[in-house]
N, C-alpha and C. Protein backbone atom coordinates (compact mmCIF):
# COMPACT_ATOMS: atom_id res chain seq x y z
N UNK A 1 -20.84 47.92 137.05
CA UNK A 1 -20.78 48.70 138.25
C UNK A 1 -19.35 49.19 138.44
N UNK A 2 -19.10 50.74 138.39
CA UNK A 2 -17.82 50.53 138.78
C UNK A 2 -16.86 50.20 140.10
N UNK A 3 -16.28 50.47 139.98
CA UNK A 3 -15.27 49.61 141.23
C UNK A 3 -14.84 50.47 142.41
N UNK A 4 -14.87 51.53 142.32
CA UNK A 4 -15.88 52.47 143.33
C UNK A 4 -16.98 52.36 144.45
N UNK A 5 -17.99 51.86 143.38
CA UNK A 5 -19.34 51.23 144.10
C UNK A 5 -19.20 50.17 144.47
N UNK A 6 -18.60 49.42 144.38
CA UNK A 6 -18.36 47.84 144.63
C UNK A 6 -17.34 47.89 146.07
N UNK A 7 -16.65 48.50 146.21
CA UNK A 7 -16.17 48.95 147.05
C UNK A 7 -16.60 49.26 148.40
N UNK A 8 -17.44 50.16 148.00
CA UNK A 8 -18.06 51.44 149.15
C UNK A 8 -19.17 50.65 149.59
N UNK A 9 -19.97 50.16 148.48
CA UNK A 9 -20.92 49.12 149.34
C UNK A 9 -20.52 47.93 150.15
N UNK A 10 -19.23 47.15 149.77
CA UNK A 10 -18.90 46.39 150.67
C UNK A 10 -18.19 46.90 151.90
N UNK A 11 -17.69 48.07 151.95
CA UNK A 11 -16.78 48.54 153.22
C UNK A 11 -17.64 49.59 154.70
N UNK A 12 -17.10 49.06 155.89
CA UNK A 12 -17.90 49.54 156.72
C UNK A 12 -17.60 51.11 157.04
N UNK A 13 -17.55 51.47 158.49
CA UNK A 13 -17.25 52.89 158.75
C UNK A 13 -16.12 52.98 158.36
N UNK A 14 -14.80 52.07 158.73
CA UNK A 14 -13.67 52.36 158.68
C UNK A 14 -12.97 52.21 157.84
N UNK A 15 -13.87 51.73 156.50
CA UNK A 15 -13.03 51.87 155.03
C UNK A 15 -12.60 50.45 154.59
N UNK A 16 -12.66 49.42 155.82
CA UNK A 16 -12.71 47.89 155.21
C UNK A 16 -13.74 46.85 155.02
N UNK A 17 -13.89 46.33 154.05
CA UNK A 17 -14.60 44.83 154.09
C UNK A 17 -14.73 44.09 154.74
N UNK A 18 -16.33 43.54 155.68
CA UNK A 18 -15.81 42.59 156.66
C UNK A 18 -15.07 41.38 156.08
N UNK A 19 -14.53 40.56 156.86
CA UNK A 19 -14.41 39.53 155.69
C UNK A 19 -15.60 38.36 155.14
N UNK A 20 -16.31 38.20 155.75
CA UNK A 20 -17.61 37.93 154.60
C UNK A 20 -17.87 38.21 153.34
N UNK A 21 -17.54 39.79 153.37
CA UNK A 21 -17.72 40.25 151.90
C UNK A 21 -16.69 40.95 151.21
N UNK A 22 -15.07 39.78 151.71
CA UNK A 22 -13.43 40.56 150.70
C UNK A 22 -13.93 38.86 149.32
N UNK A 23 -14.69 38.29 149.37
CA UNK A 23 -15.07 37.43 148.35
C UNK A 23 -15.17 37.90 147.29
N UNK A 24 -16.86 38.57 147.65
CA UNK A 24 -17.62 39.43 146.68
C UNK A 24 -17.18 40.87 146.23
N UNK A 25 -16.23 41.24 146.99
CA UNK A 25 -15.60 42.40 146.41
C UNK A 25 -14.84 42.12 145.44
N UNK A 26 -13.79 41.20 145.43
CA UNK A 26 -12.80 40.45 144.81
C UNK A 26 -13.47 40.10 143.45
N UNK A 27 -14.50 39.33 143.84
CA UNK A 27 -14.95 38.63 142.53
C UNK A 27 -15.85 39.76 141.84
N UNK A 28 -16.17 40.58 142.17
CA UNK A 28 -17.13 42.28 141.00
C UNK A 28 -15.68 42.30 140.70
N UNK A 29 -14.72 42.82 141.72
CA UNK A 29 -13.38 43.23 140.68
C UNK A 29 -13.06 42.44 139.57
N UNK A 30 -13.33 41.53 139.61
CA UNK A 30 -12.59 40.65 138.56
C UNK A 30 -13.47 40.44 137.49
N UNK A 31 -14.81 40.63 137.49
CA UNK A 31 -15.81 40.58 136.57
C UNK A 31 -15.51 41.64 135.45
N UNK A 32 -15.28 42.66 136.59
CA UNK A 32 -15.02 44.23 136.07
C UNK A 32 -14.01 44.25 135.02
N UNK A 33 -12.71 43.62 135.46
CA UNK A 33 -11.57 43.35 134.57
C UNK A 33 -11.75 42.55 133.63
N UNK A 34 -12.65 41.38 133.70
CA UNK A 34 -12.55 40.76 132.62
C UNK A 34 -13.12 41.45 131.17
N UNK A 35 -14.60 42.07 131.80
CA UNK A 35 -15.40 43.16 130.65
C UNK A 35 -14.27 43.74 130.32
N UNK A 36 -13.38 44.95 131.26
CA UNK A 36 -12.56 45.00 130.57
C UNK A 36 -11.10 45.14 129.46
N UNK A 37 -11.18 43.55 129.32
CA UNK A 37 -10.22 42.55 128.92
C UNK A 37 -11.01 43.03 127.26
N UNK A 38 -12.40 42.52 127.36
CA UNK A 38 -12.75 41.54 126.20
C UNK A 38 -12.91 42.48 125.43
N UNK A 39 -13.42 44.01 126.10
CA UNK A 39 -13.60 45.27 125.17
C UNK A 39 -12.33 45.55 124.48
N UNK A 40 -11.19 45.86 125.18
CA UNK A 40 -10.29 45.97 124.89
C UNK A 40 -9.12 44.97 123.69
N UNK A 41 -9.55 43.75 124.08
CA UNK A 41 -9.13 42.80 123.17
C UNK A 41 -10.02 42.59 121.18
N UNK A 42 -11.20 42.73 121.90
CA UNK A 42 -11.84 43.12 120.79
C UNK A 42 -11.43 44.86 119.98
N UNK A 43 -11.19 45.87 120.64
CA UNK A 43 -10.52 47.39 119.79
C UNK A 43 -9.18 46.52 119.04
N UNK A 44 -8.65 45.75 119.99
CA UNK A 44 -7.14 45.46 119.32
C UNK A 44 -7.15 44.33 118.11
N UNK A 45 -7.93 43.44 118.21
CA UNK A 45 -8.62 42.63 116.94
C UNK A 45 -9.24 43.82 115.73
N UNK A 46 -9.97 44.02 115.71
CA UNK A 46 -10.38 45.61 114.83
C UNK A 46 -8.69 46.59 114.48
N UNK A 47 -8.19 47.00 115.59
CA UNK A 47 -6.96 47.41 114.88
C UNK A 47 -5.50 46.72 114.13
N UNK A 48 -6.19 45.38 114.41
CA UNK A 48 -5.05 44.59 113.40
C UNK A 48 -5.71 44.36 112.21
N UNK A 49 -6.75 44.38 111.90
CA UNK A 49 -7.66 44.32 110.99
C UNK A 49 -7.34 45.44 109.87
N UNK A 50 -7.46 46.53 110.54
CA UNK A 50 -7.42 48.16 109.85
C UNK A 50 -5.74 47.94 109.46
N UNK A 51 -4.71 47.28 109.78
CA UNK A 51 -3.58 47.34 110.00
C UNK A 51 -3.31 46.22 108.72
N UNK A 52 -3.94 45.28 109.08
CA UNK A 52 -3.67 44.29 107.55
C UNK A 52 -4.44 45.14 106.31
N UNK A 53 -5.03 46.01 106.20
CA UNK A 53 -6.16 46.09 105.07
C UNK A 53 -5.06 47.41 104.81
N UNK A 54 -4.75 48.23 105.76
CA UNK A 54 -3.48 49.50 105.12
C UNK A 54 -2.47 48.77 104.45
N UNK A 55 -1.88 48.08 105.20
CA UNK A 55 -0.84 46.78 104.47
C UNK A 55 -0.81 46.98 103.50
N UNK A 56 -2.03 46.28 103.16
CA UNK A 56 -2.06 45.40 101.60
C UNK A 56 -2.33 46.55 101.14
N UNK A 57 -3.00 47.98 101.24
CA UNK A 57 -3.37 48.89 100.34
C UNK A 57 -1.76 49.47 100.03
N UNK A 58 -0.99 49.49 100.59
CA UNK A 58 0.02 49.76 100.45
C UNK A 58 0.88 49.35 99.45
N UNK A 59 0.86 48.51 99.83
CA UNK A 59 1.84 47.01 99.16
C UNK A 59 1.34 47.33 97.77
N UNK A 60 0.44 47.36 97.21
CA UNK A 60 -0.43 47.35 95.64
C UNK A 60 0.18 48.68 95.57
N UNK A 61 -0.13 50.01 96.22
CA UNK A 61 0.19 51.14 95.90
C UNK A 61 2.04 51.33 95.45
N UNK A 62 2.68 50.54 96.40
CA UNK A 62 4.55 50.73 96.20
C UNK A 62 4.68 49.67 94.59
N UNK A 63 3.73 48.56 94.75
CA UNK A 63 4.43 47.80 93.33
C UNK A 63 3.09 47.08 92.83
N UNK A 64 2.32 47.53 92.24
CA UNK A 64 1.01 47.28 91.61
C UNK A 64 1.57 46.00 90.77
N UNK A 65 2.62 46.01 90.15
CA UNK A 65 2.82 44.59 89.53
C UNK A 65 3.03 43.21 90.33
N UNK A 66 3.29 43.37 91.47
CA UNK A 66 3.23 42.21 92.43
C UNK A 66 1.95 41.54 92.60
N UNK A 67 1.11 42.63 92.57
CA UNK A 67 -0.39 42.03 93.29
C UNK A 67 -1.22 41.42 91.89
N UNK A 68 -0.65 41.00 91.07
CA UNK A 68 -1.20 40.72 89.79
C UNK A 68 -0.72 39.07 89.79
N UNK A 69 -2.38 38.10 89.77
CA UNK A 69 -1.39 36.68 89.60
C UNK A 69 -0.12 36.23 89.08
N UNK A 70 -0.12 35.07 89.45
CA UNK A 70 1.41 34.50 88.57
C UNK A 70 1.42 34.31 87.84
N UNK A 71 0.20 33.71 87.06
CA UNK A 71 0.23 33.36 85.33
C UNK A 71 0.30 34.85 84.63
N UNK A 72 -0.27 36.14 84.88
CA UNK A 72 -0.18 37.17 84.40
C UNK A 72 1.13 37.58 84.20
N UNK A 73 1.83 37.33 85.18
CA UNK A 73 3.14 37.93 85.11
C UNK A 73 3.93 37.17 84.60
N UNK A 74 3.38 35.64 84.11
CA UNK A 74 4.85 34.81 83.76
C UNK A 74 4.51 35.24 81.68
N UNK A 75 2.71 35.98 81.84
CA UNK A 75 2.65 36.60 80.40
C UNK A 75 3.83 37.78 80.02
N UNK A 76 3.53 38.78 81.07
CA UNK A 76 3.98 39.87 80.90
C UNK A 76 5.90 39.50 80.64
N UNK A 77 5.98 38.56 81.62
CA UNK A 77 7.59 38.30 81.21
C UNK A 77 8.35 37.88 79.99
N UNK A 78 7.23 36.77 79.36
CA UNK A 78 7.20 36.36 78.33
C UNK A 78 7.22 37.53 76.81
N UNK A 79 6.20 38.13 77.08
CA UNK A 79 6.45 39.27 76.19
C UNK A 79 7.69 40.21 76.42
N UNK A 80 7.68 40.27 77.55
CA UNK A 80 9.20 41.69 77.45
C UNK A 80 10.42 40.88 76.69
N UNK A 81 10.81 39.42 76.77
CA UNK A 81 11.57 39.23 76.31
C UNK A 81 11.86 38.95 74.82
């Protein structure tokens, strides 16, 4: 519901809440915020996600020999010398 409606239904002619219902106004607000919290927290989980996976695509792309185990590379060292 937005917070608008939550509002307008609790407030009388003169634009306030009796106080009976600054509770229930209070607490939709806060319901409201928490939804959203969790939407929002969840986009930002997903964009650290997309953020580690560019990373690493990266990282392979600047030095493709890094991302190659350690025994491979202690081959490859072995031979160059």
């Amino acid at each position: 519901m937005p917070k608008s409606a939550v509002v307008r239904r609790a407030s009388r002619r003169h634009g306030r809440p009796r106080p009976a219902e600054v509770p229930n106004v209070v607490e939709g607000q806060i319901a409201e915020l928490c939804r959203d919290l969790a939407v929002e927290a969840k986009r930002m989980r997903q964009l650290q996600e997309q953020a580690d996976e560019l990373r690493g695509v990266i990282r392979q792309w600047a030095n493709p020999r890094r991302t190659r185990t350690a025994a491979a590379l202690i081959v490859e060292d072995d031979a160059e010398q």
